[in-house]
N, C-alpha and C. Protein backbone atom coordinates (compact mmCIF):
# COMPACT_ATOMS: atom_id res chain seq x y z
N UNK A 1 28.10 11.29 -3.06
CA UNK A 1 27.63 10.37 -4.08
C UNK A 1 26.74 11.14 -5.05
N UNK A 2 26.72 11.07 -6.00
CA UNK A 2 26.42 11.78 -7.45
C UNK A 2 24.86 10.81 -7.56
N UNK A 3 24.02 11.89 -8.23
CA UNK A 3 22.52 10.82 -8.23
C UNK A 3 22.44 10.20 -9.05
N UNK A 4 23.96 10.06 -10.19
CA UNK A 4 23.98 8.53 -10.70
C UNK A 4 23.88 7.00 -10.51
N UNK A 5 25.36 7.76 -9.14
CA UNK A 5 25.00 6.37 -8.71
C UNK A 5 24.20 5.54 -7.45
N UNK A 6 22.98 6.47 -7.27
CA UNK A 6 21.90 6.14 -6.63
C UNK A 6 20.80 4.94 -7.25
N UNK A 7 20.58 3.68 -6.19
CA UNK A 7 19.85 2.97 -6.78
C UNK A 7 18.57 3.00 -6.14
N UNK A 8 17.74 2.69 -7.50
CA UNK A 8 16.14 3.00 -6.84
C UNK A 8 15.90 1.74 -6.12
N UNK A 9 15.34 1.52 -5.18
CA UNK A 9 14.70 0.33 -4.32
C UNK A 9 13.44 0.18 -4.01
N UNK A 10 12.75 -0.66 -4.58
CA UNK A 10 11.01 -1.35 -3.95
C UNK A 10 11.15 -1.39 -2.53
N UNK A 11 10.46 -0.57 -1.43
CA UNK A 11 10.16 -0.24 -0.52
C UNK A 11 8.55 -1.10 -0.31
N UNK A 12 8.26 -1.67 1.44
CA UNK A 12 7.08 -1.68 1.08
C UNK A 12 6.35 -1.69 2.48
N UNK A 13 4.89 -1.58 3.08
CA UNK A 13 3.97 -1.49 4.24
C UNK A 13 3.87 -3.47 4.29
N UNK A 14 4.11 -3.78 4.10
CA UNK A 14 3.47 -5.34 3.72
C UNK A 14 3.32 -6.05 5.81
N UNK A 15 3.90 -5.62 6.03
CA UNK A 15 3.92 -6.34 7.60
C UNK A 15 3.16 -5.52 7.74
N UNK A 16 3.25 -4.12 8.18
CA UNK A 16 2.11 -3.07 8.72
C UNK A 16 1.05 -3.80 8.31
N UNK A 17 0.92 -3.90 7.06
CA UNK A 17 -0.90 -4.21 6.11
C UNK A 17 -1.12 -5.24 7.15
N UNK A 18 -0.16 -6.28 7.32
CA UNK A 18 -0.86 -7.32 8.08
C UNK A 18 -1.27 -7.51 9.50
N UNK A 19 -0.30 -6.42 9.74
CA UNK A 19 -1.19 -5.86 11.66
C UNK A 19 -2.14 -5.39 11.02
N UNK A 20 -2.57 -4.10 10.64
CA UNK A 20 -3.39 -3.68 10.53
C UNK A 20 -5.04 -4.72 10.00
N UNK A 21 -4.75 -5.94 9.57
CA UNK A 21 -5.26 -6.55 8.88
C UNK A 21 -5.73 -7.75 10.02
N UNK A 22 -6.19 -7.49 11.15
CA UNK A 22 -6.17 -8.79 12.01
C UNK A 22 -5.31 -9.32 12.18
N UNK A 23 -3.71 -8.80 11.99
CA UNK A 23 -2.51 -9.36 12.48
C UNK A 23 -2.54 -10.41 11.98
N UNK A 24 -2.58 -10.84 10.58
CA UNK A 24 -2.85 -12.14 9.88
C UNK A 24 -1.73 -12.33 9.83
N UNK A 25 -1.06 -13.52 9.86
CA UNK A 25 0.13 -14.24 9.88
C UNK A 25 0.21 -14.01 8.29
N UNK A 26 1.82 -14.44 8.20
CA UNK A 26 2.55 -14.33 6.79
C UNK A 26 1.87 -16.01 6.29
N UNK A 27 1.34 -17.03 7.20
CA UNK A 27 1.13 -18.27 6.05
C UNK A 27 -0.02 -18.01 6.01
N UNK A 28 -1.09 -17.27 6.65
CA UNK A 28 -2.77 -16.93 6.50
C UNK A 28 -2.54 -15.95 5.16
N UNK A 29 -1.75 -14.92 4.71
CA UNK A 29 -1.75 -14.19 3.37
C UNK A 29 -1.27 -15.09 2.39
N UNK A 30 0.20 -15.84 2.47
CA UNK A 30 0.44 -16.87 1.53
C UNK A 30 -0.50 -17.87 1.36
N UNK A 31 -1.20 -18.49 2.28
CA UNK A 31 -2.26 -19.40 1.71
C UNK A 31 -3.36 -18.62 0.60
N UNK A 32 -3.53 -17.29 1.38
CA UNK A 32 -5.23 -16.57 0.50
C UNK A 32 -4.21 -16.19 -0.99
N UNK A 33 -3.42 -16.20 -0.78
CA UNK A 33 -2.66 -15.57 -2.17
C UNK A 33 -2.01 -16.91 -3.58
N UNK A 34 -2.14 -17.64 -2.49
CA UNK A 34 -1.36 -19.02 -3.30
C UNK A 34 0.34 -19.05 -3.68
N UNK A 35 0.80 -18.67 -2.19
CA UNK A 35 2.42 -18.16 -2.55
C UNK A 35 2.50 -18.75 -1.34
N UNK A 36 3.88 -18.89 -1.27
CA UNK A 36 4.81 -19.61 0.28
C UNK A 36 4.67 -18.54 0.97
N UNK A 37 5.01 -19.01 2.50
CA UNK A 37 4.85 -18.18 3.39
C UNK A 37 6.69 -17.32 3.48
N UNK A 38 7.61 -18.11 2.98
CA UNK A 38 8.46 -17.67 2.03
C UNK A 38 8.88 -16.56 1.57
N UNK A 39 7.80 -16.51 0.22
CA UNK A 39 7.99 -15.76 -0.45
C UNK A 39 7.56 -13.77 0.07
N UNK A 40 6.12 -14.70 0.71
CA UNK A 40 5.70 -13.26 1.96
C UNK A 40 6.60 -12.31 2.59
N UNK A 41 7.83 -13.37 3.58
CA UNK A 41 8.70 -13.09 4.02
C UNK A 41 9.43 -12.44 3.68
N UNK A 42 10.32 -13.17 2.53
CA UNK A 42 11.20 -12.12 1.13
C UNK A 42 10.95 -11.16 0.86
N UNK A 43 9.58 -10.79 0.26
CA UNK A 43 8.75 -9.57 -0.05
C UNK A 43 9.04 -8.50 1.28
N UNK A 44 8.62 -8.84 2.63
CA UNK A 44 8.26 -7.98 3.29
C UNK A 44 10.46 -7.74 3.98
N UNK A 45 11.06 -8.40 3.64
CA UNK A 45 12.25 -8.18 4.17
C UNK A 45 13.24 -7.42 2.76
N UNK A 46 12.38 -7.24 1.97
CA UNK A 46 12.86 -6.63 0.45
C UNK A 46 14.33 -7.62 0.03
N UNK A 47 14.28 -8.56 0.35
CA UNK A 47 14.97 -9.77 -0.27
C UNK A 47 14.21 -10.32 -1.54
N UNK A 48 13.11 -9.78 -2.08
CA UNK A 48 12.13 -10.18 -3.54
C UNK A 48 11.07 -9.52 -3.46
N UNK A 49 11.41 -8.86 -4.77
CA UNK A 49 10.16 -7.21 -5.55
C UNK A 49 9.50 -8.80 -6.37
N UNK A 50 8.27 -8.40 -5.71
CA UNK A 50 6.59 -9.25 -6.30
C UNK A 50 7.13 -8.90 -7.61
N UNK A 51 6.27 -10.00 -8.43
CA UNK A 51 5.59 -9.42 -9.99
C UNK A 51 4.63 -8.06 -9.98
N UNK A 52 4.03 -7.87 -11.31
CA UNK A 52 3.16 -6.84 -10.92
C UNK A 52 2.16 -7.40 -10.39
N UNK A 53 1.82 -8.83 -11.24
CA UNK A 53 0.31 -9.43 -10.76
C UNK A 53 0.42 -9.70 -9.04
N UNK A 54 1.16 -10.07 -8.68
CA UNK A 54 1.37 -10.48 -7.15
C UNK A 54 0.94 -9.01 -6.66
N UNK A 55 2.04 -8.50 -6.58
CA UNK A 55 1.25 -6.99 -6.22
C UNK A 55 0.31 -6.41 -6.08
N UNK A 56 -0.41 -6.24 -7.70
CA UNK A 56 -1.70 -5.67 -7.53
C UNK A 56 -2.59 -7.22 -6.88
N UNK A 57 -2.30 -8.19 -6.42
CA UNK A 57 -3.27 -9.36 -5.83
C UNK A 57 -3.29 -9.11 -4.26
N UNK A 58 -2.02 -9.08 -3.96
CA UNK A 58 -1.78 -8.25 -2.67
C UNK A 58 -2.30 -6.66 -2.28
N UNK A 59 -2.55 -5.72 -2.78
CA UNK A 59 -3.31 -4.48 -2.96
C UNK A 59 -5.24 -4.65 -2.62
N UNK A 60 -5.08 -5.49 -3.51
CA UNK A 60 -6.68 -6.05 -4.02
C UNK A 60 -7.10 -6.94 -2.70
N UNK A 61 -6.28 -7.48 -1.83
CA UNK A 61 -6.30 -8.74 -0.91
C UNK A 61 -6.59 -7.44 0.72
N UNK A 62 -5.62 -6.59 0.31
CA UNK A 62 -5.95 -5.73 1.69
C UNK A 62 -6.54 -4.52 1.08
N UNK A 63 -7.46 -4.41 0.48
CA UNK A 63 -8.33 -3.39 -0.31
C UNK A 63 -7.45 -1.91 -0.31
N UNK A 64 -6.50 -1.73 -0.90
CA UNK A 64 -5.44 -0.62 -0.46
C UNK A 64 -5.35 -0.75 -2.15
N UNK A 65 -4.78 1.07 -2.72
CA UNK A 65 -4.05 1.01 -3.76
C UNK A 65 -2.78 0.43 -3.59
N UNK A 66 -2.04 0.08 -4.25
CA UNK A 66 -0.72 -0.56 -4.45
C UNK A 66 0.29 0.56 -4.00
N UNK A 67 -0.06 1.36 -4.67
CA UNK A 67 1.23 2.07 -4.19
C UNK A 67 0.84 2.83 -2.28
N UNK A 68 -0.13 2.30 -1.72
CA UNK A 68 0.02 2.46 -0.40
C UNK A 68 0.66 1.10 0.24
N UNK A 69 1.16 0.33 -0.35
CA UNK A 69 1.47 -1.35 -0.13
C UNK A 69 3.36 -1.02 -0.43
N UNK A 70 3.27 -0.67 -1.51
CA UNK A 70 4.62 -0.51 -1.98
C UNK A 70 4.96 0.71 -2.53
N UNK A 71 6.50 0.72 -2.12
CA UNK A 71 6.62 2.99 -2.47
C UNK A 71 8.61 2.26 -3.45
N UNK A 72 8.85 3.06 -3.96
CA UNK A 72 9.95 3.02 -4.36
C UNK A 72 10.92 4.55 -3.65
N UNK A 73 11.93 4.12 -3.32
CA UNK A 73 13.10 4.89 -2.75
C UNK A 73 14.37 4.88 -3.40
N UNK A 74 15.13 6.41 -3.43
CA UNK A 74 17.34 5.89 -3.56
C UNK A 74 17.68 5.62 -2.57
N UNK A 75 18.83 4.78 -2.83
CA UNK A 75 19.48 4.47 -2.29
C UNK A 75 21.19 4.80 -2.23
């Protein structure tokens, strides 16, 4: 496969963060964040790349730069 047709993919720690984090459940971050427990899910199963604001709210929420939260990869 040619690195054309390689696609970049939003990669991310988001479950880790939350062991690491008092093992806070996905509806204890969706509540502090004001998002479904859902959308948490999606995020952390890379079924849905956050906005930026979500992101950097999530970063800011587990005091981490963002890009230790989320990495981009090819595919």
């Amino acid at each position: 496969m040619s690195s054309t047709n390689k696609q970049v993919i939003l990669g991310n720690n988001l479950r880790k963060c939350r062991f690491e984090h008092n093992e806070i459940s996905q509806q204890e971050l969706a509540n502090a964040l004001g998002v479904t427990r859902l959308t948490i899910h999606s995020i952390e199963t890379g079924k849905f790349n956050p906005s930026v604001s979500l992101a950097l709210k999530i970063a800011r929420f587990f005091n981490k730069p963002v890009e230790e939260i989320f990495y981009l990869y090819e595919s």
